[in-house]
Protein backbone atom coordinates (compact mmCIF):
# COMPACT_ATOMS: atom_id res chain seq x y z
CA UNK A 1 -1.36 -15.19 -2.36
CA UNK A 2 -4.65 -15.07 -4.70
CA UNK A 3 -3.71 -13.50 -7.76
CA UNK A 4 -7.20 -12.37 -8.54
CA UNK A 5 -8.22 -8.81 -7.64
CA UNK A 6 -10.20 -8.14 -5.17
CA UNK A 7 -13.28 -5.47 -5.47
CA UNK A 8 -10.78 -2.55 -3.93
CA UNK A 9 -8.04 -3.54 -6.16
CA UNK A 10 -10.21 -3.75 -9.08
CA UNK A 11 -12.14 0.01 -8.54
CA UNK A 12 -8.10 0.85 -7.77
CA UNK A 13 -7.17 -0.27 -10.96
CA UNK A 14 -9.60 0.99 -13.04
CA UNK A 15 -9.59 4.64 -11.43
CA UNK A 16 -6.01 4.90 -12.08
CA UNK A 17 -6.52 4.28 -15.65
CA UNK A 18 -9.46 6.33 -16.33
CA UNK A 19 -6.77 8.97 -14.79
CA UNK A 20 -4.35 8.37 -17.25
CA UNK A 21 -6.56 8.57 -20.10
CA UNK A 22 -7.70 12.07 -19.08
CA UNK A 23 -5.13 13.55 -17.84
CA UNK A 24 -1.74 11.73 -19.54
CA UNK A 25 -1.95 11.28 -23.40
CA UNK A 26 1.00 10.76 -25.22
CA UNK A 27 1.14 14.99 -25.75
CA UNK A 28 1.79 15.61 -22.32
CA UNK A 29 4.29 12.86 -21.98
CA UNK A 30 6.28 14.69 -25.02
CA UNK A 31 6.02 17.81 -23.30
CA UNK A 32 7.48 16.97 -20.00
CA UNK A 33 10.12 14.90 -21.53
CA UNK A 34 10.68 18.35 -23.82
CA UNK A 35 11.07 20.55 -20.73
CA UNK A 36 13.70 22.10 -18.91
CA UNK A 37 13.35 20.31 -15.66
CA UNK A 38 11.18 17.02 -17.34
CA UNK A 39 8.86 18.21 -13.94
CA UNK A 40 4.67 18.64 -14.69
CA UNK A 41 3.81 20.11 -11.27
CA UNK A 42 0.33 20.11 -12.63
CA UNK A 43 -0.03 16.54 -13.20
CA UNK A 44 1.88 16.03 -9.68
CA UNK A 45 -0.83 17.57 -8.10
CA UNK A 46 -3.29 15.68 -9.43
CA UNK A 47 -1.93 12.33 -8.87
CA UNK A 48 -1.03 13.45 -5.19
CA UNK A 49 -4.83 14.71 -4.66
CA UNK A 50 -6.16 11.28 -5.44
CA UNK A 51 -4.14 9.50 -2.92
CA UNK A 52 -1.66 7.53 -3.92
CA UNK A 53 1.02 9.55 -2.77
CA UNK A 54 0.31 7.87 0.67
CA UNK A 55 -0.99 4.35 -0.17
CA UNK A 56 1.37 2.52 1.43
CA UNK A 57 2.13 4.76 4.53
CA UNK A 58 0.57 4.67 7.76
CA UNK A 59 -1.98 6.19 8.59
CA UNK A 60 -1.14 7.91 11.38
CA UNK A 61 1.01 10.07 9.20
CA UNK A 62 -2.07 10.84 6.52
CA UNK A 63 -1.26 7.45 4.55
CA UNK A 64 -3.54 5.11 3.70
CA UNK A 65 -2.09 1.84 5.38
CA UNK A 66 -2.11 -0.22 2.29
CA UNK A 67 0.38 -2.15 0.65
CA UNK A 68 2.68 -2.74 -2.22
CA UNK A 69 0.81 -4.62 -3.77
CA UNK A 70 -1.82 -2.05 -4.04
CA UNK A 71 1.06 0.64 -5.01
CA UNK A 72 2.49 -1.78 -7.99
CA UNK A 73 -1.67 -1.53 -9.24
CA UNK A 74 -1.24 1.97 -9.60
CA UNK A 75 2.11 2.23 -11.12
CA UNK A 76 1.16 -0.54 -13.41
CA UNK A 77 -1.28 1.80 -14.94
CA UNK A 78 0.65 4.78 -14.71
CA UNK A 79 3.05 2.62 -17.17
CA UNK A 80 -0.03 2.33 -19.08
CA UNK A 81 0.24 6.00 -20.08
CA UNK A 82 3.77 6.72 -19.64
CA UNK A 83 3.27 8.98 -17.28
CA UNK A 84 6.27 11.03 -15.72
CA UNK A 85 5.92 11.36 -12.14
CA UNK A 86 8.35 11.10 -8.95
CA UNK A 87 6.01 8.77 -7.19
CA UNK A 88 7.92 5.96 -7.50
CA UNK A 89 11.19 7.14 -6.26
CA UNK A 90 9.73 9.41 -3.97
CA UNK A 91 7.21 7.17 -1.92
CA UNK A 92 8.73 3.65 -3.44
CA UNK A 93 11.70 4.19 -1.70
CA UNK A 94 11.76 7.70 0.60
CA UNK A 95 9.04 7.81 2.38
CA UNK A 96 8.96 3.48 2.66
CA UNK A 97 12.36 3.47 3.82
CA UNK A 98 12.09 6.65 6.58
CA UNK A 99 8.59 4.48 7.51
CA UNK A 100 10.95 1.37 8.07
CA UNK A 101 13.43 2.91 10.23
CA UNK A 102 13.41 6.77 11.19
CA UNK A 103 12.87 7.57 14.72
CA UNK A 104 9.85 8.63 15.49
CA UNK A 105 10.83 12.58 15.27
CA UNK A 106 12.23 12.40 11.53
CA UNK A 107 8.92 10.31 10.29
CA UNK A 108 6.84 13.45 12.20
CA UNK A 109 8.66 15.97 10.53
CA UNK A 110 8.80 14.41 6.90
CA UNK A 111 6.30 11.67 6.44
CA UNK A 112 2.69 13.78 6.35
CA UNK A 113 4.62 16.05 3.82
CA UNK A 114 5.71 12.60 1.51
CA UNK A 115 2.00 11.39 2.12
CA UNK A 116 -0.11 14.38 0.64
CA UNK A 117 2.18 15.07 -1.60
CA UNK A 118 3.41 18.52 -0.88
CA UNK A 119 7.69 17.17 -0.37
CA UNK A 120 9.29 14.89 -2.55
CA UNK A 121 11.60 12.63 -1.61
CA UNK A 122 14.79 11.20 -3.94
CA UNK A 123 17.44 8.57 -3.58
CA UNK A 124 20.01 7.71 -6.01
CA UNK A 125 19.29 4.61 -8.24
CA UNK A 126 22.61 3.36 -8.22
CA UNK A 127 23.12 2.72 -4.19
CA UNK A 128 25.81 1.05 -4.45
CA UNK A 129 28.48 3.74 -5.51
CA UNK A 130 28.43 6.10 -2.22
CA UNK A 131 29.62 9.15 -1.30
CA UNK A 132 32.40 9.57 1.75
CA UNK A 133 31.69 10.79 5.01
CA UNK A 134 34.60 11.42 7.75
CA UNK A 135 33.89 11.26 11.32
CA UNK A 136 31.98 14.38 11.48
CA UNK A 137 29.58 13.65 9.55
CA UNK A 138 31.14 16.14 6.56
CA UNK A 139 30.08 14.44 3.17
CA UNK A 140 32.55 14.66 0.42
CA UNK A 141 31.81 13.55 -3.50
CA UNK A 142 28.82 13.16 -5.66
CA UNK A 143 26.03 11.09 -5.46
CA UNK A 144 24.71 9.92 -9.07
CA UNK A 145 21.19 9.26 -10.66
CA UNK A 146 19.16 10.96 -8.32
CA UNK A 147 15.76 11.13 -10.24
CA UNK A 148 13.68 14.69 -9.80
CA UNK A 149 16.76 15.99 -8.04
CA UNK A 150 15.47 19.27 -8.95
CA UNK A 151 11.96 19.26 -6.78
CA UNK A 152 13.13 16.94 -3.63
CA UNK A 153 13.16 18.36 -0.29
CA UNK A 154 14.79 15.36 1.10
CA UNK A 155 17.53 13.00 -0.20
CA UNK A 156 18.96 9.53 1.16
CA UNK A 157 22.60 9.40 0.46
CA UNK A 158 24.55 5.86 1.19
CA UNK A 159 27.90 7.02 2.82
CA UNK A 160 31.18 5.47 3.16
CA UNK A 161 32.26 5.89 7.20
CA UNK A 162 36.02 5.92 7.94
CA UNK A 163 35.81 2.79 9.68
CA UNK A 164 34.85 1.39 5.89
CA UNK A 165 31.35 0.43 6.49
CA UNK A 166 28.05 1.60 4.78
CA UNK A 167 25.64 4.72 6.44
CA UNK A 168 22.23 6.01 5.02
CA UNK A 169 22.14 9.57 6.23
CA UNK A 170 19.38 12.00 5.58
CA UNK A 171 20.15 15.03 3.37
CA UNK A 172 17.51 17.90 3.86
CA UNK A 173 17.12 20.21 1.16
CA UNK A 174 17.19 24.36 1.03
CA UNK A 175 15.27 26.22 -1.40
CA UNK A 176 17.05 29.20 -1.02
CA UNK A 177 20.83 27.01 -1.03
CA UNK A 178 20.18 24.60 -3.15
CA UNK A 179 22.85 21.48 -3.80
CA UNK A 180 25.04 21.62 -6.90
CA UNK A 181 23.29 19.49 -9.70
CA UNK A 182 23.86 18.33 -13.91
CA UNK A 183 21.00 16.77 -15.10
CA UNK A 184 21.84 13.70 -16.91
CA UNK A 185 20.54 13.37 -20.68
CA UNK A 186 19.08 9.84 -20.20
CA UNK A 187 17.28 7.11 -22.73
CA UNK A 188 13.84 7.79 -21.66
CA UNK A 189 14.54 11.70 -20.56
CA UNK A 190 13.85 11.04 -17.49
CA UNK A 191 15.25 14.02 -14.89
CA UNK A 192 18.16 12.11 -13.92
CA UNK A 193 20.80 14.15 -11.95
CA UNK A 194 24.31 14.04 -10.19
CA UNK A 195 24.26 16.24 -6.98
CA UNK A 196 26.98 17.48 -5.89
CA UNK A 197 27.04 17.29 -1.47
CA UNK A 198 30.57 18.00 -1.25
CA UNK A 199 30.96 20.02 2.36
CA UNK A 200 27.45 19.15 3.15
CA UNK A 201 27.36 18.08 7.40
CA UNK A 202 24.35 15.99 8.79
CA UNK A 203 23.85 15.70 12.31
CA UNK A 204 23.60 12.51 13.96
CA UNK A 205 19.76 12.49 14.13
CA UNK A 206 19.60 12.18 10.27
CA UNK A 207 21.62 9.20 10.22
CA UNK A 208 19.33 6.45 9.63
CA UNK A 209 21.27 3.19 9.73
CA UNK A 210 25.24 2.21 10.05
CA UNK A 211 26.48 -1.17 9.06
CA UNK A 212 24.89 -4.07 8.57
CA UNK A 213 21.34 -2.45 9.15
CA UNK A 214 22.33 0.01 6.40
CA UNK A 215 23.41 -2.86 4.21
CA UNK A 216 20.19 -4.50 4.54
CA UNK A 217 17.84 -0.98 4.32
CA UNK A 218 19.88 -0.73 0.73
CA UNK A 219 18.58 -3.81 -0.27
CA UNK A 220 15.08 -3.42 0.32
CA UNK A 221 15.19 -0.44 -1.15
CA UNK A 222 16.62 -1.95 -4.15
CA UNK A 223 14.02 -4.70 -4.22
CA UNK A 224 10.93 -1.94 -3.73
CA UNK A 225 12.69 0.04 -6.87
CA UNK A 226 12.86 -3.00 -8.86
CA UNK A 227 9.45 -4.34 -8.00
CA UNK A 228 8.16 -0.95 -9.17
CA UNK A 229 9.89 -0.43 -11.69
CA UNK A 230 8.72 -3.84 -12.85
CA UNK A 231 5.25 -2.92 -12.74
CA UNK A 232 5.94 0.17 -14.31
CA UNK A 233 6.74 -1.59 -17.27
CA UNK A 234 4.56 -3.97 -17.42
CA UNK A 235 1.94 -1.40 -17.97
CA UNK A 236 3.67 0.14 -21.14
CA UNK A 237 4.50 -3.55 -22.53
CA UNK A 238 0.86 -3.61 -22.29
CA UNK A 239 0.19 -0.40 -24.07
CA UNK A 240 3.09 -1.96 -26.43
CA UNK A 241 1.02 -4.88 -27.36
CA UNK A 242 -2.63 -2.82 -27.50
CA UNK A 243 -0.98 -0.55 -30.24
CA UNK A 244 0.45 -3.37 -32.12
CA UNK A 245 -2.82 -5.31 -31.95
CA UNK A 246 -4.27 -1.73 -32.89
CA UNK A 247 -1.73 -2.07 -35.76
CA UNK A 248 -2.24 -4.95 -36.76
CA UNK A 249 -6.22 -4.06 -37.57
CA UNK A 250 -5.78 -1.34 -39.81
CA UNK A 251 -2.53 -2.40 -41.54
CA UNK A 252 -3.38 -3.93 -44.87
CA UNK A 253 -1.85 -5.44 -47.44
CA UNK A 254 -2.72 -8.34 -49.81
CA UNK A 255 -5.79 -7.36 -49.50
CA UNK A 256 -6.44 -7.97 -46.12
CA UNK A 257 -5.39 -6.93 -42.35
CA UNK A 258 -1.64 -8.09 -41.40
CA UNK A 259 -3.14 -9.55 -37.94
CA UNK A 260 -4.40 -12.12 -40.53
CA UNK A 261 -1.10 -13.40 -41.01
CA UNK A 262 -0.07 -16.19 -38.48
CA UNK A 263 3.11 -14.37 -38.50
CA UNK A 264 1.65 -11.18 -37.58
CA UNK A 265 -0.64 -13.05 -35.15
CA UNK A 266 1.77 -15.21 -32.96
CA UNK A 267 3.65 -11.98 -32.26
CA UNK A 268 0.60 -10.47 -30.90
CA UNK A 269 0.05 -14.23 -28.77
CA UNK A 270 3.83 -14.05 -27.52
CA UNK A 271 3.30 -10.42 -26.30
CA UNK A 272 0.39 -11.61 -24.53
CA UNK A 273 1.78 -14.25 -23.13
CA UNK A 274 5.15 -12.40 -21.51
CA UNK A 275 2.98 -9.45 -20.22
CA UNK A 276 0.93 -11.20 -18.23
CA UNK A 277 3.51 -13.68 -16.69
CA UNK A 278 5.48 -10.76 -15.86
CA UNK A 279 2.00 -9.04 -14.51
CA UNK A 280 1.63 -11.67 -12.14
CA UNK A 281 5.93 -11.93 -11.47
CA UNK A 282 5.38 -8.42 -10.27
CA UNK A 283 2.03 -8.47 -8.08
CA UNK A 284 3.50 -11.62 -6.23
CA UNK A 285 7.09 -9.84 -5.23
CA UNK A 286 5.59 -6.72 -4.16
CA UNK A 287 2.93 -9.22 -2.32
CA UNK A 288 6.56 -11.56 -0.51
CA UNK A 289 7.79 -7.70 0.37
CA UNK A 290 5.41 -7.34 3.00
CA UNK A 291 4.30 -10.79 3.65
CA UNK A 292 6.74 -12.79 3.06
CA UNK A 293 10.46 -11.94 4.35
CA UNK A 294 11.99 -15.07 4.35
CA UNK A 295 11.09 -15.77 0.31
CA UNK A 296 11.13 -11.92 -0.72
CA UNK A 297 14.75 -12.20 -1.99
CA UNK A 298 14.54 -14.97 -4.12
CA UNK A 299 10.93 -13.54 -5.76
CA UNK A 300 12.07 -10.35 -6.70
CA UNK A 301 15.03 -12.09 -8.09
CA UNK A 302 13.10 -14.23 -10.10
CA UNK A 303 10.66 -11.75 -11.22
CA UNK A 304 13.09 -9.25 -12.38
CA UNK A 305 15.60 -11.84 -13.86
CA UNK A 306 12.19 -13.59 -16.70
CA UNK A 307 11.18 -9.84 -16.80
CA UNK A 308 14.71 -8.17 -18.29
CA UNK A 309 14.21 -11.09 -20.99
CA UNK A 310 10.86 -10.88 -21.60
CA UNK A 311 10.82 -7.06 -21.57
CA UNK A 312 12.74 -7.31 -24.21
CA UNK A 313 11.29 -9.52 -26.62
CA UNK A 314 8.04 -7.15 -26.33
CA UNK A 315 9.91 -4.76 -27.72
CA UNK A 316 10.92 -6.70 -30.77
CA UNK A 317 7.60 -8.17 -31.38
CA UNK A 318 6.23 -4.68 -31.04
CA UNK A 319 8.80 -3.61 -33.19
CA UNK A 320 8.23 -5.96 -35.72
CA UNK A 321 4.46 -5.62 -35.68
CA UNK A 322 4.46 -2.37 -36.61
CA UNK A 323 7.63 -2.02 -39.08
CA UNK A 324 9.47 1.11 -39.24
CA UNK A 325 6.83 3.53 -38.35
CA UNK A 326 7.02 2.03 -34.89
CA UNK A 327 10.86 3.57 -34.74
CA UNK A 328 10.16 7.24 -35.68
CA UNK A 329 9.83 9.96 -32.84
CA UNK A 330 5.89 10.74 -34.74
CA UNK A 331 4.68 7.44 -33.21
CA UNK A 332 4.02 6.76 -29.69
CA UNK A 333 5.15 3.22 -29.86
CA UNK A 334 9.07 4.53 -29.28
CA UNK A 335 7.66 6.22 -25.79
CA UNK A 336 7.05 2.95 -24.04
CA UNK A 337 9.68 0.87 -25.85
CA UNK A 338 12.51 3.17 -24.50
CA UNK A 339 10.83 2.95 -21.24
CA UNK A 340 11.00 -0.76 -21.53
CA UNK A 341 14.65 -0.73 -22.41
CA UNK A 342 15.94 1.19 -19.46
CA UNK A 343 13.48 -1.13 -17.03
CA UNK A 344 16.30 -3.88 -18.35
CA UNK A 345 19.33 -1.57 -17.51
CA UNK A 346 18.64 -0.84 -14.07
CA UNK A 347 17.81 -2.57 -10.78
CA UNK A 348 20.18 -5.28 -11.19
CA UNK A 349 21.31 -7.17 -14.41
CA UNK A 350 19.69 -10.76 -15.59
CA UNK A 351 23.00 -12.37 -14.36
CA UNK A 352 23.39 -10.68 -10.67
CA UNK A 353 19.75 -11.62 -10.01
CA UNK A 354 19.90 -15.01 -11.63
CA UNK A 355 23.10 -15.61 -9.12
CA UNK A 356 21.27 -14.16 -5.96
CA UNK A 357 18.38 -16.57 -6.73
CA UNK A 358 20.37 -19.59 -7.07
CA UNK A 359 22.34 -18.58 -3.84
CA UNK A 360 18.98 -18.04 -2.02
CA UNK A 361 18.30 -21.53 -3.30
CA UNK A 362 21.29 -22.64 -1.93
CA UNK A 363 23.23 -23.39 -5.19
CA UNK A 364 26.30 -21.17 -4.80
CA UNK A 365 27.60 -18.22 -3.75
CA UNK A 366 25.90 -14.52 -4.92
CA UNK A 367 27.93 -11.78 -5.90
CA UNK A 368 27.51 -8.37 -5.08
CA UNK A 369 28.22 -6.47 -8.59
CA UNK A 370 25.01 -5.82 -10.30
C-alpha cells in the first residue's frame, strides 16, 4: 500500500480537523463526559451531516463506498479532539458487520438509517462473554459494555445456542419498551452499559450467522474495533505530544525554556517517533482489512500488540513533560491520556495478540483468552 495520502485523503483529513477545532474543544468534551447519558446529540448531528456516518457503506444504501482506511482518517482526527461520538461502534462494527452478512431485507430496513445517521447501532466490546439463547430463540442473561446503549436502535448480541456453538442475532430496539440497562462508571466516562435481554425472542430472520461463520464475523469485528480504536488514539497521542511540545515552550526555568533541555527534548523526539509508527501501524491494518484477507490477521496483531506499548510510553513522556500539572482534572492533558490508557485495556491484550501473530506466522499455537 502507499502510505502517502492521496489528494481525497488529504482534503479528508484536514476537514475533519478543522471540525474538531470548531465544534469539539476540550469544554464540550468535559460536558458530555459530565452528563447524564455522556450523549451530545448536537455534535452527533453534525458529524452525521458531513458524511462520515456512511463512509464506508455502500452506496446503494446512502454510503459513500469508501474504505477503512478512509474511516481510520477520520477517527484519527476525531482522537485529535477527544471527541465523544458513537461512530465508531456504531458504523465500525454495526452497520460494517450487517453490510458483510445481512440478507438483503435486514440491510434495507437498517442500513440507510446507520448511513445518514438518524439510528445508531451498538455491540458489546467484550464479544466474547455471550448471552444464552435456547432453541426458540428466547435470550436469557446480560450482555456487557455495550457503548451508547442508551441511543441504539439496534444491538448485535453473540449468543450461546444449546447445541454449544456461537450465534450473532439482531436485537431491535423499542423506544417506548426499552431494554433494562446500568451504565457503567468507566476510566474515560465513556457511556458504557450492561443491558439486560433476559426474555427478549428474535425471530429467525435476525439471526445473522451460527457457528463457524459467527466465529469468524466476531473476529472481524474485533479487528475493525481494534483498528479504530487504534487510530482513535493515535490522534490524542498526537494531541499528547503537541501540548507537551506546547509545554515545553513556555515552561521556564534556569532561565530558559525546559524544551532546551536534552532531557526535556528527547521526550518530545520519542513521542514523535511512537506516534507516527503507530500512525502508519494503523492506516496499513485498516488498509489488509479490505485488501488484504489472507495477511489482515497477523497486521492488526502486530499493530495493536507495538501500539499497547507504545501508547503507553506517550503517556509517560507526556506525563513527564509537563510535571504534575499534566495530572490535575484543570488540564486537558489527563483527557487524552485516560483515553490512551483504556485503548491498552481493550481489544485484546499485548500477549493474546503477540501469540495470534506468531501463530499466523506459524510459530505455535494461539490462544483464545484475550
Amino acid at each position: 500500500m502507499d502510505l502517502e495520502y492521496d489528494e481525497m485523503q488529504r482534503m479528508l483529513r484536514d476537514s475533519v480537523r478543522e471540525f474538531v477545532a470548531r465544534e469539539c474543544p476540550s469544554s464540550r468534551v468535559r460536558a458530555a463526559e459530565a452528563s447524564a447519558d455522556g450523549f451530545d446529540a448536537g455534535l452527533w448531528a453534525a458529524i452525521s451531516a458531513l458524511g462520515w456516518t456512511g463512509l464506508v457503506l455502500p452506496e446503494e444504501y446512502g454510503g459513500g463506498g469508501q474504505g477503512l482506511l478512509e474511516l481510520a482518517i477520520v477517527v484519527e482526527q476525531l482522537g485529535y479532539g477527544c471527541v465523544p461520538s458513537p461512530l465508531q461502534a456504531s458504523v465500525g462494527t454495526v452497520a460494517l458487520a450487517l453490510a458483510w452478512v445481512a440478507d438483503e431485507a435486514t440491510r434495507r430496513r437498517w442500513l440507510p438509517g446507520l448511513a445518514d445517521g438518524s439510528l445508531i447501532g451498538a455491540a458489546p466490546l467484550d464479544a466474547r462473554t455471550p448471552v444464552l439463547s435456547d432453541e426458540a430463540w428466547h435470550l436469557h442473561g446480560t450482555t456487557t459494555l455495550v457503548p451508547y446503549a442508551a441511543e441504539c436502535a439496534v444491538l448485535l448480541v453473540p449468543v450461546h445456542v444449546p447445541t454449544g456453538g456461537v450465534s450473532v442475532v439482531l436485537v431491535a430496539g423499542d423506544p417506548a419498551t426499552p431494554l433494562p440497562m446500568r451504565r457503567l462508571r468507566v476510566l474515560t466516562e465513556e457511556p458504557l452499559y450492561n443491558v439486560d435481554v433476559e426474555g427478549v425472542q428474535v425471530g429467525a430472520e435476525d439471526v445473522l450467522a451460527t457457528g463457524a461463520a459467527a466465529e469468524d464475523l466476531l473476529a472481524r469485528m474485533d479487528d475493525v474495533a481494534a483498528v479504530l480504536s487504534l487510530a482513535y488514539a493515535v490522534g490524542a497521542a498526537e494531541r499528547c505530544l503537541d501540548l507537551s511540545l506546547e509545554h515545553a515552550a513556555s515552561r521556564r526555568q534556569f532561565g530558559r525554556p525546559i524544551g532546551a533541555f536534552q532531557a526535556v527534548a528527547h521526550r518530545c523526539v520519542d513521542m514523535r517517533t511512537d506516534v507516527d509508527a503507530c500512525r502508519y501501524l494503523a492506516y496499513q491494518a485498516a488498509w489488509a482489512l479490505d485488501n488484504d484477507a489472507h495477511s489482515a490477521e497477523a497486521t492488526v496483531s502486530a499493530a495493536k500488540s507495538f501500539a499497547n506499548d507504545a501508547m503507553r510510553r506517550v503517556q509517560r513522556n507526556a506525563h513527564q513533560v509537563h510535571g504534575a500539572i499534566g495530572f490535575t482534572l484543570e488540564h486537558d492533558l489527563q483527557l487524552f491520556t485516560r483515553r490512551l490508557k483504556a485503548f491498552e485495556l481493550t481489544f485484546g491484550s499485548t500477549a493474546w495478540h503477540r501469540e495470534r501473530l506468531a501463530a499466523a506466522m506459524g510459530m505455535g499455537a494461539h490462544v483464545s483468552t484475550r
